[in-house]
C-alpha atoms as a PDB file:
ATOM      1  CA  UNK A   1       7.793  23.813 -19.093  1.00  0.00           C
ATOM      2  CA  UNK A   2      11.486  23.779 -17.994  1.00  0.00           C
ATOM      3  CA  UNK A   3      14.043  26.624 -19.511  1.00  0.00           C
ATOM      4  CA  UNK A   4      14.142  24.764 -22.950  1.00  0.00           C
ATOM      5  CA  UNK A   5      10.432  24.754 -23.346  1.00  0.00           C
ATOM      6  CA  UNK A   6      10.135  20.778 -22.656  1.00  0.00           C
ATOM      7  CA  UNK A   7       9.006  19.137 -19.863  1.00  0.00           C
ATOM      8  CA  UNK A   8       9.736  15.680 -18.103  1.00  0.00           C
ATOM      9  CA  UNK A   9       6.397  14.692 -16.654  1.00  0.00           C
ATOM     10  CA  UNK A  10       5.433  11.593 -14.637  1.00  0.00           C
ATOM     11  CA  UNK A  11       2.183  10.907 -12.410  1.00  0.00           C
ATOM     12  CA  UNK A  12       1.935  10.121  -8.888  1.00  0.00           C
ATOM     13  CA  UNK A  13      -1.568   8.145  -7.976  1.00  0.00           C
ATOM     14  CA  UNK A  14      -2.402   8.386  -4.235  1.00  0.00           C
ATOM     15  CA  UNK A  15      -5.074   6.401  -2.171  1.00  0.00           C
ATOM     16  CA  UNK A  16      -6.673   8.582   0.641  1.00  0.00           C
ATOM     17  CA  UNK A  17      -9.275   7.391   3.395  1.00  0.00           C
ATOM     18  CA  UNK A  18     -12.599   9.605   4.144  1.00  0.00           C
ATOM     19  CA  UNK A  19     -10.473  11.511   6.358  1.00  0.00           C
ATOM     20  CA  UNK A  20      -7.720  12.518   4.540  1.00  0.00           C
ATOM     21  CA  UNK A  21      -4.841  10.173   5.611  1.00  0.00           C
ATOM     22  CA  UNK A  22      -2.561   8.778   2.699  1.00  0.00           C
ATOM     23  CA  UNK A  23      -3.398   5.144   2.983  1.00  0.00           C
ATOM     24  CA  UNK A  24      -0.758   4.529  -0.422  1.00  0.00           C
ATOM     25  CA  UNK A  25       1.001   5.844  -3.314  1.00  0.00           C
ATOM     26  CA  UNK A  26       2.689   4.964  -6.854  1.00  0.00           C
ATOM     27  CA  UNK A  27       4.344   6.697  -9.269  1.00  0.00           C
ATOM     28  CA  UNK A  28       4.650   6.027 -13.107  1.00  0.00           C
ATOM     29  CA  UNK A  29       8.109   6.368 -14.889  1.00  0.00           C
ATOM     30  CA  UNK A  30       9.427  10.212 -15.958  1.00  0.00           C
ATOM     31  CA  UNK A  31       8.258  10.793 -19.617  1.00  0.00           C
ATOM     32  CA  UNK A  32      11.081  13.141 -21.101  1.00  0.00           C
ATOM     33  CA  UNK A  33      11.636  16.087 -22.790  1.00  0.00           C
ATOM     34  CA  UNK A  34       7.768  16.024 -24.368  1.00  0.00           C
ATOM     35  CA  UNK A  35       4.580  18.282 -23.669  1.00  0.00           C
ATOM     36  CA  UNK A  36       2.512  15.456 -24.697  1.00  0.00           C
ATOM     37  CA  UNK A  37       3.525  12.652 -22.915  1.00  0.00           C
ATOM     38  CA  UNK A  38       1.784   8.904 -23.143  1.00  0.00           C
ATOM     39  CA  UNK A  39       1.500   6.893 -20.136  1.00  0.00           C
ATOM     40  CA  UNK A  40       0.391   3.233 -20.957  1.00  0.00           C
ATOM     41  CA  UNK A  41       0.621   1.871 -17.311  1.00  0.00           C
ATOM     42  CA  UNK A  42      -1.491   0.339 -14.895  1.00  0.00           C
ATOM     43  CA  UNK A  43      -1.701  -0.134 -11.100  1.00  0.00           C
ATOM     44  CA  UNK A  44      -3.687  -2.107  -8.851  1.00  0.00           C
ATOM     45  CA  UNK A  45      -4.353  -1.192  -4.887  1.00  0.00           C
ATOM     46  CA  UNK A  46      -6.305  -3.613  -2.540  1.00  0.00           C
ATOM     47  CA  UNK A  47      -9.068  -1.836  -0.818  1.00  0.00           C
ATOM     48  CA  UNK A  48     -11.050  -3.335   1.338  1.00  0.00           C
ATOM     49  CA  UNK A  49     -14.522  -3.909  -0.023  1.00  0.00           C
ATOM     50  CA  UNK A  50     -16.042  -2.272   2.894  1.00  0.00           C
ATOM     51  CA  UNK A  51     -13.718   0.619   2.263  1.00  0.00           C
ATOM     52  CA  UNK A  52     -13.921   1.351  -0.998  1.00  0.00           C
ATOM     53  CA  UNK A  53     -17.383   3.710  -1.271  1.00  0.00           C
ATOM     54  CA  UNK A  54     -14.854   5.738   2.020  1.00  0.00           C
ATOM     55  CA  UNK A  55     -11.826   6.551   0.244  1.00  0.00           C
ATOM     56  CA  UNK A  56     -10.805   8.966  -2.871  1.00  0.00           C
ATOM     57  CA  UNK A  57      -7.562   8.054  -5.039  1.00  0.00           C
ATOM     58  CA  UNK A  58      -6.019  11.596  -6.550  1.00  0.00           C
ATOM     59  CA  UNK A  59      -4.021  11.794  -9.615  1.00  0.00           C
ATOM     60  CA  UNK A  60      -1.041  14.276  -9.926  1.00  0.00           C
ATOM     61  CA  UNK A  61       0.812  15.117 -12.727  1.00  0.00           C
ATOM     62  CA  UNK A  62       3.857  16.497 -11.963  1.00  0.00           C
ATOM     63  CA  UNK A  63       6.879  17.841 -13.688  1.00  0.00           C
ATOM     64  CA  UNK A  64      10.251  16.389 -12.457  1.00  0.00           C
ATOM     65  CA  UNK A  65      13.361  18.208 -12.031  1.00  0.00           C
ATOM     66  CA  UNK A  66      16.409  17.243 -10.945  1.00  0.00           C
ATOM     67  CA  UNK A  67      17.684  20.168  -9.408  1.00  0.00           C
ATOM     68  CA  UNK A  68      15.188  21.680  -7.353  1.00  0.00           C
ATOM     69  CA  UNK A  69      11.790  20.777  -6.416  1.00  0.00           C
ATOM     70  CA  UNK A  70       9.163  18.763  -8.849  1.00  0.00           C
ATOM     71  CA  UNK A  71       6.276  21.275  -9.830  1.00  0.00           C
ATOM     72  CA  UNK A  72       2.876  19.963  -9.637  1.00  0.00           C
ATOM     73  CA  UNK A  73       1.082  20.541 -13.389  1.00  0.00           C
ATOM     74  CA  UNK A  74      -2.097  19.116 -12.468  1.00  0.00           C
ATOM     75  CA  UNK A  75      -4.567  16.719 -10.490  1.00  0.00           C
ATOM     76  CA  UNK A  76      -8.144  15.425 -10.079  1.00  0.00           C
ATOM     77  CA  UNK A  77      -9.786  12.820  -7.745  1.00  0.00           C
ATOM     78  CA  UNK A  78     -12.297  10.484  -7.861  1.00  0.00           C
ATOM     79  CA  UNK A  79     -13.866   8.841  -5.222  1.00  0.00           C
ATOM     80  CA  UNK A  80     -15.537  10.428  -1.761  1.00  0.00           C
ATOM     81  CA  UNK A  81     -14.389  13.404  -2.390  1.00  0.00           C
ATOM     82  CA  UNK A  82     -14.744  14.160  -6.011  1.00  0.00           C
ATOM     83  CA  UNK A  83     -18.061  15.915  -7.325  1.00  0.00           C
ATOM     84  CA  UNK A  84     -19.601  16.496 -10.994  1.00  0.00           C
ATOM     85  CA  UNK A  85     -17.424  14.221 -13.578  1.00  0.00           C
ATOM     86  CA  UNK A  86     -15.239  12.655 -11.517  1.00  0.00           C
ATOM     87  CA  UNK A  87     -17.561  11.555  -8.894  1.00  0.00           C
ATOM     88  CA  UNK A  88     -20.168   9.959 -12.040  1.00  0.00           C
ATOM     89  CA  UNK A  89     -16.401   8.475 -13.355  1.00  0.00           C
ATOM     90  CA  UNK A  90     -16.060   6.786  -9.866  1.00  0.00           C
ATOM     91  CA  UNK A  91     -19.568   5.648  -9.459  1.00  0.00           C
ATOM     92  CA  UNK A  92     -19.497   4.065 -12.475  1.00  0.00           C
ATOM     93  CA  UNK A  93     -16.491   2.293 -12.058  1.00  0.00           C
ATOM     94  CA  UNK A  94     -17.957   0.867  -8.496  1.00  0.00           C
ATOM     95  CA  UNK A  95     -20.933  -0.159 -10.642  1.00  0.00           C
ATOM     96  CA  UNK A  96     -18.322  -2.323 -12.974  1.00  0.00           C
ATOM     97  CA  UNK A  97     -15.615  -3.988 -11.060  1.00  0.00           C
ATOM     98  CA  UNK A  98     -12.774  -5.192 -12.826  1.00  0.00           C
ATOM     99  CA  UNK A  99     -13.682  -3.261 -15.778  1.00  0.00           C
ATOM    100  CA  UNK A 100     -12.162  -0.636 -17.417  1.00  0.00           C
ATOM    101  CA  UNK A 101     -13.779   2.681 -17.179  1.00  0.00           C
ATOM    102  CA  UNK A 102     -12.487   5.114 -19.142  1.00  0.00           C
ATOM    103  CA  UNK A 103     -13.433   8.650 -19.573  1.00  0.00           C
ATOM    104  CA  UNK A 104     -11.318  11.810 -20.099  1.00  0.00           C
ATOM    105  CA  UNK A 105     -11.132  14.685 -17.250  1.00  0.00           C
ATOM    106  CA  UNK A 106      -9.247  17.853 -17.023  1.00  0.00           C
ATOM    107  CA  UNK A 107      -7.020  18.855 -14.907  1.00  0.00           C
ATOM    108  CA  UNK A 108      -7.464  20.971 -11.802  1.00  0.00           C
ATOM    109  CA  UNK A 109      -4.533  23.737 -11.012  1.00  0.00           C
ATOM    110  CA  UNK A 110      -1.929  21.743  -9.001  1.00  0.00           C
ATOM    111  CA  UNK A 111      -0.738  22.274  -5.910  1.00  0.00           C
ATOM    112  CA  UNK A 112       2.523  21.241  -4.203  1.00  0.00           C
END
């Protein structure tokens, strides 16, 4: 929450290979002022079909400021290196191309 109890959150989605290196990013727009924001948008990478069991994509939530630095409010990752839910959410989702897979997941502390 910023000083008048709001917050103006937005999420960044980055692709990762099996070794860590930040193969691409996008962000979604700033929701502000709210504590339960709504993000109705979709994005589409092209990965490889070879690749795509060898990378992880990690979802951030962050809150943006525009003095100082953002804060990071949360994240999770599917994908190579995701375990429990999230790793079952990606699996499935490989099982299903071009389907929606939906499923709800908490957020892990973030992390700057």
């Amino acid at each position: 929450m910023d000083v008048g109890g709001l917050s103006d959150p937005y999420v960044k989605i980055t692709v990762y290979s099996s070794d860590n290196k930040r193969l691409k990013k996008k962000k979604t727009t700033v929701k502000k002022n709210t504590l339960n924001p709504y993000f109705n948008e979709s994005f589409s990478f092209e990965i490889p079909f070879e690749q795509i069991q060898k990378v992880s994509v990690t979802i951030t939530v962050n809150d943006y400021d525009r003095m100082g630095k953002n804060e990071a409010i949360g994240k999770l990752t599917l994908g190579c290196h995701a375990s429990g839910s999230e790793l079952r959410h990606w699996s499935d989702m490989l099982a299903s191309p071009r389907r929606p897979i939906a499923q709800w997941h908490t957020l892990m502390q973030g992390e700057d």
